[in-house]
Structure formats: structure tokens, C-alpha cells
N, C-alpha and C. Protein backbone atom coordinates (compact mmCIF):
# COMPACT_ATOMS: atom_id res chain seq x y z
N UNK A 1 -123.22 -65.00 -45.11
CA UNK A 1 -124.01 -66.22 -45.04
C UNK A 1 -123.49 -67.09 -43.89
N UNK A 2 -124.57 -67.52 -42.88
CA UNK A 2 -123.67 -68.15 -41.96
C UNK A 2 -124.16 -69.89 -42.55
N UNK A 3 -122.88 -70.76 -41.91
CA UNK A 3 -122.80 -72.30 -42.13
C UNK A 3 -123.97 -72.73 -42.11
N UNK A 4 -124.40 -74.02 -42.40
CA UNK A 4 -125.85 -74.90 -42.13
C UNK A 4 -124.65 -76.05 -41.73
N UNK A 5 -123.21 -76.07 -41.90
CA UNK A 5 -122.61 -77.41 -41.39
C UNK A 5 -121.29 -76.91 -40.21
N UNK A 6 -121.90 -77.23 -38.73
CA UNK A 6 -120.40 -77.02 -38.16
C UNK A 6 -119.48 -78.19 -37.92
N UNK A 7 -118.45 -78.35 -37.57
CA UNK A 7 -117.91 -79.54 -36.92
C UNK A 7 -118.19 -79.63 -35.57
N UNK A 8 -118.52 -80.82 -35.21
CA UNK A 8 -118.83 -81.08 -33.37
C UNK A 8 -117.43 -82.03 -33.24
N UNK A 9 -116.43 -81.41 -31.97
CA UNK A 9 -115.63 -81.91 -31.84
C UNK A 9 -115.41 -82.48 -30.17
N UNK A 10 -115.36 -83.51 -29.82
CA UNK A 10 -115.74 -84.20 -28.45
C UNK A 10 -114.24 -84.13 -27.67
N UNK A 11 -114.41 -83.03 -26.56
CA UNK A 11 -113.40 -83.26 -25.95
C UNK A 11 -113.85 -84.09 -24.19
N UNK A 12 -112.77 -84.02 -23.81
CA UNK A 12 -113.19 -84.62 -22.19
C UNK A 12 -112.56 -83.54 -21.68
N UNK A 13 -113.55 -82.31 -21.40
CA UNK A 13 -113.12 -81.42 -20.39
C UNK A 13 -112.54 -80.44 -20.91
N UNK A 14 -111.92 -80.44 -22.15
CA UNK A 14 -110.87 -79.17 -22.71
C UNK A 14 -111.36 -78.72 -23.49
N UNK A 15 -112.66 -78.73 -23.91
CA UNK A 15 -112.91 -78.14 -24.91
C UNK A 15 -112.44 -76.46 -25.27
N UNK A 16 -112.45 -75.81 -24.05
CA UNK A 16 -112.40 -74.46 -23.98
C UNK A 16 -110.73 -74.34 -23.98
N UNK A 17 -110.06 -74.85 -23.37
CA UNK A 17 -108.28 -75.06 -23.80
C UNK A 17 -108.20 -74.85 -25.13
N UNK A 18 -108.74 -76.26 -25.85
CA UNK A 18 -108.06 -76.24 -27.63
C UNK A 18 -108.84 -75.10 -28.36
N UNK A 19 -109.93 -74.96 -27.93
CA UNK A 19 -110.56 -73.59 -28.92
C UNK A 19 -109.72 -72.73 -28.79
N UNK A 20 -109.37 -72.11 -27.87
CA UNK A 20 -108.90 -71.04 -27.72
C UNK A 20 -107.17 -71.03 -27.88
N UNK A 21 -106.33 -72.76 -27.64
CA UNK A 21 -105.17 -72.49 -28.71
C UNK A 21 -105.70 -72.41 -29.78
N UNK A 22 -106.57 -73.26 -30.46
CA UNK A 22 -106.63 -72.93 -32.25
C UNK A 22 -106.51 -71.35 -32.81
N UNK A 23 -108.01 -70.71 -31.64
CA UNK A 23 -107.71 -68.98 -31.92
C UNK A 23 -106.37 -68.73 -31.81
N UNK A 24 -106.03 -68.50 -30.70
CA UNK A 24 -104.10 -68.06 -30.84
C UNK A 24 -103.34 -68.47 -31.93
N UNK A 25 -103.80 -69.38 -32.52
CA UNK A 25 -102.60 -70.23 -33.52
C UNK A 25 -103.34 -70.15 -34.73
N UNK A 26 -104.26 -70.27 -35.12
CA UNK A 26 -104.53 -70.74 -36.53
C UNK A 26 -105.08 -68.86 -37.17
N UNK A 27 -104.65 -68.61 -38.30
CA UNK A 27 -105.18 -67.75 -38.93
C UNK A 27 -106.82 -67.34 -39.15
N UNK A 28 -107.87 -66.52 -38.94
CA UNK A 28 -109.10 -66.40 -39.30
C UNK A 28 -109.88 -67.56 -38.26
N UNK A 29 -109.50 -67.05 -37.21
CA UNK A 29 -109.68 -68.51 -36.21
C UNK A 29 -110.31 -67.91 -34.59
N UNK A 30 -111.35 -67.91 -34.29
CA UNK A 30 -111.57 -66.84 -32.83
C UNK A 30 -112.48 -68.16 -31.96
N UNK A 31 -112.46 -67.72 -30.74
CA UNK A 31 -113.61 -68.24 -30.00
C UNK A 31 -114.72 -67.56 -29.99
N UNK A 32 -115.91 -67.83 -30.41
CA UNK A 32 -117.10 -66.76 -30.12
C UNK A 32 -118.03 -67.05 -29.37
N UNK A 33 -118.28 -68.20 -28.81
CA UNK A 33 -119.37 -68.47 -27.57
C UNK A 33 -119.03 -69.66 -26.30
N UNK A 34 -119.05 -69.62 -24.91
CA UNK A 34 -118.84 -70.16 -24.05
C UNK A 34 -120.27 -70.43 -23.21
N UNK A 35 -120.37 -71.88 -23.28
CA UNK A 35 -121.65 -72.28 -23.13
C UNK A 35 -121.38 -73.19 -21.38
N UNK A 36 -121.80 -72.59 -20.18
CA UNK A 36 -121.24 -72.91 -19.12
C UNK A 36 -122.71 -73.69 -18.09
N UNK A 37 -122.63 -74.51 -17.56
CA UNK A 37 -123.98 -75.64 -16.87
C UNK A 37 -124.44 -74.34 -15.68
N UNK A 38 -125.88 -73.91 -15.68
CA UNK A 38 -126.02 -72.97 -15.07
C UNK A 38 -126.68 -73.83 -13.61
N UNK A 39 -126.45 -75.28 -13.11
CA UNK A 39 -126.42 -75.57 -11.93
C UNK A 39 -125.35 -77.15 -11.69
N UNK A 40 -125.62 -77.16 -10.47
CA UNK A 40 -124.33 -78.57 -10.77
C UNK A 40 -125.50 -80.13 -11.50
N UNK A 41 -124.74 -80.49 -12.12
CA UNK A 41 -125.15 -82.21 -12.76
C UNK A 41 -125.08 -83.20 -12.30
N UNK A 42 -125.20 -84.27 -12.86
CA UNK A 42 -124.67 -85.45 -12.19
C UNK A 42 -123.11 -85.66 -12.26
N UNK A 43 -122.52 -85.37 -13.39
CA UNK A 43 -121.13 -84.91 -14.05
C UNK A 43 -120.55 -84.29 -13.48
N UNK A 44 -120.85 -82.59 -13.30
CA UNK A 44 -119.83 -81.94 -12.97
C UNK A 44 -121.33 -81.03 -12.08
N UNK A 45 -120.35 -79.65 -11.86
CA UNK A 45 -120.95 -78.72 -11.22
C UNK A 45 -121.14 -77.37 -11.92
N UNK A 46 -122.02 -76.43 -11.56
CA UNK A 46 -122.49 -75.25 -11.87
C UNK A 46 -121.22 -74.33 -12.80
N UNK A 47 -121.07 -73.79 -13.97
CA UNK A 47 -120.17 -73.09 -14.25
C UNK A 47 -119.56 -73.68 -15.07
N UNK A 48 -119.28 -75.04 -15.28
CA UNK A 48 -118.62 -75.74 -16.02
C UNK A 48 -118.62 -75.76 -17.27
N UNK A 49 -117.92 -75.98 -18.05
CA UNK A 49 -118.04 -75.60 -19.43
C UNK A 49 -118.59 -76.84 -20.33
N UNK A 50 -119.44 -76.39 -21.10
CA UNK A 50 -120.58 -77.77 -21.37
C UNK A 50 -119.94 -77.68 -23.16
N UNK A 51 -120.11 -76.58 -23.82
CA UNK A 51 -119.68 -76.53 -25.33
C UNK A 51 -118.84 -75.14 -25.33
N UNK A 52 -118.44 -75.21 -26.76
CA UNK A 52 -118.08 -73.75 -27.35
C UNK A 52 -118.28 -73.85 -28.28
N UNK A 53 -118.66 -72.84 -29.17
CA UNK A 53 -118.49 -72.21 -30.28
C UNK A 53 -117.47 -71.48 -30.94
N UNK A 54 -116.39 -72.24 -31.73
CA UNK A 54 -115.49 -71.53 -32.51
C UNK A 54 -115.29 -71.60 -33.44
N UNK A 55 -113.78 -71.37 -34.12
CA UNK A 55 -113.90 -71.47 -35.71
C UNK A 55 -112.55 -71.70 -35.76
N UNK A 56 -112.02 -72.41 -36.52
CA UNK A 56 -110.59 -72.91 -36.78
C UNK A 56 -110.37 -72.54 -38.60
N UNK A 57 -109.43 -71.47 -39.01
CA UNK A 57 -109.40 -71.35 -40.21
C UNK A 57 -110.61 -71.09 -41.05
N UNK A 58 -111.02 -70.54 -40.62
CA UNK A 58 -113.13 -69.90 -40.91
C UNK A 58 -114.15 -71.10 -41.23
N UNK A 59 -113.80 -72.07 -40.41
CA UNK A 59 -114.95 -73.48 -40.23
C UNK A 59 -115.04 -73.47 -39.29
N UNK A 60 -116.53 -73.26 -39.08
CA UNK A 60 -117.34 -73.09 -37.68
C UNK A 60 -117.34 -74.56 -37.02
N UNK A 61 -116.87 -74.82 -35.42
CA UNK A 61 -116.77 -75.82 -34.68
C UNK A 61 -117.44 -75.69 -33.36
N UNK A 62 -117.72 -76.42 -33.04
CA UNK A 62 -118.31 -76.65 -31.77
C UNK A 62 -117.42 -77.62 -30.44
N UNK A 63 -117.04 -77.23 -29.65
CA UNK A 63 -116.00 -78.24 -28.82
C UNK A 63 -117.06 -78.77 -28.01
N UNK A 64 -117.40 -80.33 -27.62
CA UNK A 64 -118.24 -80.52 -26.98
C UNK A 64 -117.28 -81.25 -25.64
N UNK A 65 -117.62 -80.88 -24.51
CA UNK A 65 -116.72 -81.47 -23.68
C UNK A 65 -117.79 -82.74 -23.17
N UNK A 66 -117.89 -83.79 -23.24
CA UNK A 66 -118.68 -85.11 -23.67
C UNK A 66 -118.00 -85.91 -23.05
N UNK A 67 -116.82 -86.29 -21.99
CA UNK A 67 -116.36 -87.02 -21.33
C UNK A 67 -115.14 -87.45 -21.95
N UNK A 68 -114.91 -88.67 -21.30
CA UNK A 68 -113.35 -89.81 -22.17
C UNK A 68 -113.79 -90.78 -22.39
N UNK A 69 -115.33 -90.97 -23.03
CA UNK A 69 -115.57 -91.88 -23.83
C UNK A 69 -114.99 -92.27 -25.38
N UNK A 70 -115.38 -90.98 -26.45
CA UNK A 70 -114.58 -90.95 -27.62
C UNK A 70 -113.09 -90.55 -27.68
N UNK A 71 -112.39 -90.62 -28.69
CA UNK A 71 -110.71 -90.09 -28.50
C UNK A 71 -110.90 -89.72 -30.18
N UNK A 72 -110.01 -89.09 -30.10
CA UNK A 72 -109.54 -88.35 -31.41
C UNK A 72 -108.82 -88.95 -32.03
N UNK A 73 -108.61 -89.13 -33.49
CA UNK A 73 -107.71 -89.97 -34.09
C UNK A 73 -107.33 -89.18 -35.24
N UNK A 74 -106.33 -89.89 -36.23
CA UNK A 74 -106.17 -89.37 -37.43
C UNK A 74 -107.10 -89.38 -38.65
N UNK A 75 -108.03 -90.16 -38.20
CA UNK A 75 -108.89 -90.34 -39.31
C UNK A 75 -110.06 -88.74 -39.40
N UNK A 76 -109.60 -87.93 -38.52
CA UNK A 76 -110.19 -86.73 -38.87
C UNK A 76 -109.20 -86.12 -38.15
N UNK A 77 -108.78 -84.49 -39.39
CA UNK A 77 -108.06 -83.62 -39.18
C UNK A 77 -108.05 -82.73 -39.63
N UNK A 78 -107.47 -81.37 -38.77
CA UNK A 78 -107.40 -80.37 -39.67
C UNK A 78 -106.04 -79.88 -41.03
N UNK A 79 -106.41 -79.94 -42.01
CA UNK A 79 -105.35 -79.52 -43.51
C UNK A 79 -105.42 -78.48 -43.20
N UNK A 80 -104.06 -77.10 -42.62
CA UNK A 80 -104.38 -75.69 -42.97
C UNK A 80 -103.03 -75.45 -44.05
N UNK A 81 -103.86 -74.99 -45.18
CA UNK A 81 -102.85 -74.66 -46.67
C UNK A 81 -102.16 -73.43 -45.84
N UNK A 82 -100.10 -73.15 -46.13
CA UNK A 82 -99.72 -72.16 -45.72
C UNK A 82 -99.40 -71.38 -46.76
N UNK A 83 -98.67 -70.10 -47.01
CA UNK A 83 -98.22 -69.87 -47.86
C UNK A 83 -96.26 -70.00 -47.76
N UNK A 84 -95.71 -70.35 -47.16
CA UNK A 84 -95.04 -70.35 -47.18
C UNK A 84 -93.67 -71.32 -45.94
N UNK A 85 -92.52 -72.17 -46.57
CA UNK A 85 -92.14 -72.77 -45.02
C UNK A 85 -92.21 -72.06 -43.80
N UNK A 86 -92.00 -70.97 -43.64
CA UNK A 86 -92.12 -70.31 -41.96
C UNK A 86 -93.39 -70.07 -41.44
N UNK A 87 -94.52 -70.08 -42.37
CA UNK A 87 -95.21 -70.31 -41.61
C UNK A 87 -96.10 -71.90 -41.49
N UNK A 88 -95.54 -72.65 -42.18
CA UNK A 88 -95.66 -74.22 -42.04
C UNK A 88 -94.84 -74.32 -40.67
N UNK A 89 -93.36 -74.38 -40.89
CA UNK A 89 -92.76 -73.88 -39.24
C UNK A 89 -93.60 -73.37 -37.86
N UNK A 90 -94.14 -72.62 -37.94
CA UNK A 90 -94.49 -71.44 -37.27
C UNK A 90 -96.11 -72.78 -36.81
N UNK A 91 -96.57 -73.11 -37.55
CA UNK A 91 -98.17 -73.91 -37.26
C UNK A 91 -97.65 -75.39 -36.37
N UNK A 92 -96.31 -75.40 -37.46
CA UNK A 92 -95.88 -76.71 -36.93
C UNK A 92 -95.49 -77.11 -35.23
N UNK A 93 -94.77 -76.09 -35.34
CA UNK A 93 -93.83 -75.79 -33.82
C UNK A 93 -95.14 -75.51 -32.83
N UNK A 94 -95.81 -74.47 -33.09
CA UNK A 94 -97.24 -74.24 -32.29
C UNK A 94 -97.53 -75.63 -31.62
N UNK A 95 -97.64 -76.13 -32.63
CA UNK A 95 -98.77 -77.67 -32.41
C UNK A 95 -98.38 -78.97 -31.33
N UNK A 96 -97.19 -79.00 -31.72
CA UNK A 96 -95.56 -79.97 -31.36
C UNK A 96 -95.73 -79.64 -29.98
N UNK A 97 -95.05 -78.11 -30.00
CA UNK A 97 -94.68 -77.82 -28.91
C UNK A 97 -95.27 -77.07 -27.12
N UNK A 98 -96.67 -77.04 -28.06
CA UNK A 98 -98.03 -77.46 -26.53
C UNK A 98 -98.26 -78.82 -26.94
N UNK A 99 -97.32 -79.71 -26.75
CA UNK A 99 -97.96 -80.65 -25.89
C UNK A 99 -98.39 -82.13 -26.93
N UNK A 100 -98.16 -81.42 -28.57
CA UNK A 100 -98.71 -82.15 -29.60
C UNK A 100 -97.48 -83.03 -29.80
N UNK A 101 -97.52 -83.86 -30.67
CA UNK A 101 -96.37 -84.89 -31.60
C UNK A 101 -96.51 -85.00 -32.67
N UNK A 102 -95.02 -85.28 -32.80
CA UNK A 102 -94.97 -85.41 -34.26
C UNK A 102 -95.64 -87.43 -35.17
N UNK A 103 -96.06 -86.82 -36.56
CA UNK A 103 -96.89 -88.48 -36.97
C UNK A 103 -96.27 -88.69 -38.07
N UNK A 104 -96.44 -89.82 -38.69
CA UNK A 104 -96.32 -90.18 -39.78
C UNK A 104 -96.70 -89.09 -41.01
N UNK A 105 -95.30 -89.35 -42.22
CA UNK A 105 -95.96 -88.32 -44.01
C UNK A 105 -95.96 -87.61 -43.61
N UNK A 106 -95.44 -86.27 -42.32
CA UNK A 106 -94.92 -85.23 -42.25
C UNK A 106 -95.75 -84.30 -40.75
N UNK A 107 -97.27 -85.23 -41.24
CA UNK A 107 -98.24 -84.69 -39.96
C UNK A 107 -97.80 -84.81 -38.89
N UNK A 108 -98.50 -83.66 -37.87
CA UNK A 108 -98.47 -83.85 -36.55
C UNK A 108 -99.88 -83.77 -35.65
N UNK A 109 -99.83 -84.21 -34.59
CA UNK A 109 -101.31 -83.68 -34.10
C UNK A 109 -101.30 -82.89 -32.75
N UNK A 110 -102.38 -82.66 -32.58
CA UNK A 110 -101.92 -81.60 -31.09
C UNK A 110 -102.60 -81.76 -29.54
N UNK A 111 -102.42 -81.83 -29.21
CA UNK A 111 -102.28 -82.52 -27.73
C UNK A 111 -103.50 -83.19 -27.41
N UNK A 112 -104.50 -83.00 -27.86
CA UNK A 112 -105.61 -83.48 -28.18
C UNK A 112 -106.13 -84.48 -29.15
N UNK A 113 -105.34 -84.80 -30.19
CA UNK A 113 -104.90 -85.94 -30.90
C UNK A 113 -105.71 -85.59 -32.33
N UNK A 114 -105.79 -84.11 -32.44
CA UNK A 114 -106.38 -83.91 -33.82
C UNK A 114 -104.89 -83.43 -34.69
């Protein structure tokens, strides 16, 4: 059965970066579509990467690269349940250590501020 709900997530420009750490890093997690401007815009130029289609922990997302108007905050995030500290470790360190920080109550977010 596929979703009727994805997440649209607004990056400025990276969308195709964080999809594709989440694939590397998160369990049940891939990139499956690269959606690229097939001439130049007022924005950018021909080739550029406009959305993606991925999935973070088998919830279908969409990265919209939408400028540096919106920013990411804590008030939306991803919870991934582990089974065990090493691999809480293992998600943690991932996250931290491209680029993310550490937050408040134990969270962290990742370079992108989710």
C-alpha cells in the first residue's frame, strides 16, 4: 500500500545532501527519485535539483529545496526507536558528527537543524 501522507521537508539547496545522508544512516531509509529543473529559472539553472523523493525509517519524504526562506527547528523531528545503546551511539555520532549538534533532554539535530 503506498502513503496518501508524505512529509515535505524545505531545504535551501540540500535537499539531495540530507536525503541521501538519511539513506546512509537511518535503517529502511533509500533515496528513490531526483527531480532536476529541465531549463535554467529565475533561481537557479538547468539541472538543478528542484525536489526528492525519499524515505527516512519507511516514511515517505519529499526534500523540497525552496530557498532560505523557512529554517528547521525543533518543533518538528525525527524519533528513530533503537534497539539497543550502540546503535543509539551509532545514529547519534552519525548525526553530531556531519556537521549536526548536540540539544537539549538528550536530542540532537543534524546539520540541517532537524
Amino acid at each position: 500500500m503506498t502513503s496518501k501522507n508524505t512529509v515535505c521537508l524545505w531545504f535551501d539547496g540540500t535537499a539531495l545532501e540530507a536525503a541521501q545522508f538519511y539513506a546512509e544512516t537511518f535503517p529502511d531509509s533509500a533515496v528513490s527519485e531526483v527531480f532536476r529543473a529541465p531549463s535554467d529559472y529565475p533561481a537557479g539553472k538547468a539541472g538543478d535539483v528542484l525536489t526528492v523523493l525519499f524515505t527516512v525509517a519507511g516514511i515517505p519524504c519529499l526534500g523540497l529545496n525552496g530557498g532560505p526562506i523557512f529554517k528547521h527547528s525543533e518543533a518538528f523531528s525525527f524519533q528513530i526507536a533503537t534497539d539497543d545503546q550502540e546503535e543509539t551511539d551509532r545514529l547519534w555520532n552519525a548525526i553530531v558528527g556531519n556537521g549536526g549538534q548536540e540539544s537539549e533532554c538528550g536530542w540532537c539535530k543534524d546539520k540541517w537543524g532537524l
